[in-house]
Protein backbone atom coordinates (compact mmCIF):
# COMPACT_ATOMS: atom_id res chain seq x y z
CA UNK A 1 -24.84 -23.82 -13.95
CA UNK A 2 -26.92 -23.70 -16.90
CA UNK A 3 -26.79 -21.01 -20.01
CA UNK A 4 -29.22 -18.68 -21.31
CA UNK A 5 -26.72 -17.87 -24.40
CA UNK A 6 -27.48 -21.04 -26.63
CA UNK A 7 -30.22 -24.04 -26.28
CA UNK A 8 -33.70 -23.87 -24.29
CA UNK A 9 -32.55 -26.82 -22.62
CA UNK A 10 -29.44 -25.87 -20.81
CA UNK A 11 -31.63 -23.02 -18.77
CA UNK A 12 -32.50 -21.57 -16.37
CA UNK A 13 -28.91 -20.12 -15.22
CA UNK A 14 -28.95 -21.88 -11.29
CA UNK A 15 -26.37 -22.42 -8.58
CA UNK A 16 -25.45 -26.02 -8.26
CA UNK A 17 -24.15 -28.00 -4.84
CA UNK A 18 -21.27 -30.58 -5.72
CA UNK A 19 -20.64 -33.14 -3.09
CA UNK A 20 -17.34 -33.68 -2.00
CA UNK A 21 -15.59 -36.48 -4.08
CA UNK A 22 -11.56 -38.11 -4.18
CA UNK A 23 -9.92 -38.04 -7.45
CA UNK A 24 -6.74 -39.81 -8.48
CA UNK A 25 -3.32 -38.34 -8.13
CA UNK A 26 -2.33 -40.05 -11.64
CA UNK A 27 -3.98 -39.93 -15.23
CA UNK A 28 -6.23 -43.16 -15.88
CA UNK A 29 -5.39 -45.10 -19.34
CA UNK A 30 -8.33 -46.26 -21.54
CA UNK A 31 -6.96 -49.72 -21.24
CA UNK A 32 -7.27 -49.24 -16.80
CA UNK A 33 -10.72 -47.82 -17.46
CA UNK A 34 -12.13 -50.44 -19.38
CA UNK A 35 -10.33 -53.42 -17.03
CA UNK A 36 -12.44 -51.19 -14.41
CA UNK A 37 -15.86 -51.38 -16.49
CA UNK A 38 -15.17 -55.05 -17.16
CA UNK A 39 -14.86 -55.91 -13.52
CA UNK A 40 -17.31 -53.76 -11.67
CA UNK A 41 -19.92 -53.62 -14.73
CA UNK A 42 -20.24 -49.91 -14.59
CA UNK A 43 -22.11 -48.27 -17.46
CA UNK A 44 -20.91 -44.94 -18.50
CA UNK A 45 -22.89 -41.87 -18.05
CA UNK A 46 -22.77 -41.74 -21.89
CA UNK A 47 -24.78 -45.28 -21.78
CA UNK A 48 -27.42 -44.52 -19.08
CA UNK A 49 -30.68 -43.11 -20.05
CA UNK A 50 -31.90 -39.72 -19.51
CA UNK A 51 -34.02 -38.18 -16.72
CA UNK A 52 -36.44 -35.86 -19.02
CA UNK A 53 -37.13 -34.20 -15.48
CA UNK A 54 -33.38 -33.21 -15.50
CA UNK A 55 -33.87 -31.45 -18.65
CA UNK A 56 -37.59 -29.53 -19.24
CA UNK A 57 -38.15 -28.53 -22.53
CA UNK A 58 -35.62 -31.11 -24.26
CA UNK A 59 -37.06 -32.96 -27.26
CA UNK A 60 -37.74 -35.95 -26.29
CA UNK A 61 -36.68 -37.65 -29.49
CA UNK A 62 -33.24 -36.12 -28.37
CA UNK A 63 -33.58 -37.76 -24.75
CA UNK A 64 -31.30 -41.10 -25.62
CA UNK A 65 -27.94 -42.00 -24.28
CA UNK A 66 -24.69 -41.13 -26.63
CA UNK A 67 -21.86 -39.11 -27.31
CA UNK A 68 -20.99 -36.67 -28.88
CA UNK A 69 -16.75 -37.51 -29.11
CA UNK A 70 -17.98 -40.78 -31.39
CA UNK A 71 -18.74 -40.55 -35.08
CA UNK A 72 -22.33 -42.43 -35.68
CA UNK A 73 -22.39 -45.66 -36.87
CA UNK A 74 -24.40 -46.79 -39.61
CA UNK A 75 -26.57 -48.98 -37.45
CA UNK A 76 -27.66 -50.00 -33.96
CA UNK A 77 -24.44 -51.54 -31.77
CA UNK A 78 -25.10 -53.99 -29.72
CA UNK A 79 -23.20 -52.54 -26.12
CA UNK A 80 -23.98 -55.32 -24.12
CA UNK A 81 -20.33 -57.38 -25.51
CA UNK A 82 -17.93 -54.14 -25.31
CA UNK A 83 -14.92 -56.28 -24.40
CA UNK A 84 -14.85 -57.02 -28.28
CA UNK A 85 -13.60 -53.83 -28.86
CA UNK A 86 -10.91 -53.93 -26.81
CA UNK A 87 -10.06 -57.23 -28.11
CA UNK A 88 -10.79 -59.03 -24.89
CA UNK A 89 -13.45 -61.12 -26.74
């Protein structure tokens, strides 16, 4: 795990232990996976904020929660009422 071929903060090269974990035989729609966010309140490792122990070096102005798949929006978002997006609300 880890590079030494592009940021400062994806070092040092290490091995990493995975725990064992089930997956699902079947793909997961968007729609499932938000009903399963709705109901159990899980926040996305996209929403959580970031251990700066987990990554030495980082800039801490660069230590928020996000994603990179989503274009930026011109403001804050307010991610506490979700279920409008999905037109639940």
């Amino acid at each position: 795990m880890g590079s030494t071929d592009f940021y400062p903060e994806e070092g040092p090269v290490h091995e990493a232990h995975v725990d064992s974990f089930s997956i699902d035989r079947h793909p997961v729609t968007n729609a499932q996976f938000a009903r399963f966010v709705y109901a159990a309140g899980y926040v996305t490792v996209a929403e959580r904020p970031l251990n700066p122990a987990d990554y030495p070096g980082a800039d801490p102005a660069d230590m928020v929660p996000g994603d990179l798949v989503f274009a930026a929006t011109p403001g804050p978002v307010d991610l506490s009422d979700w279920r409008q997006w999905w037109g639940w609300g």
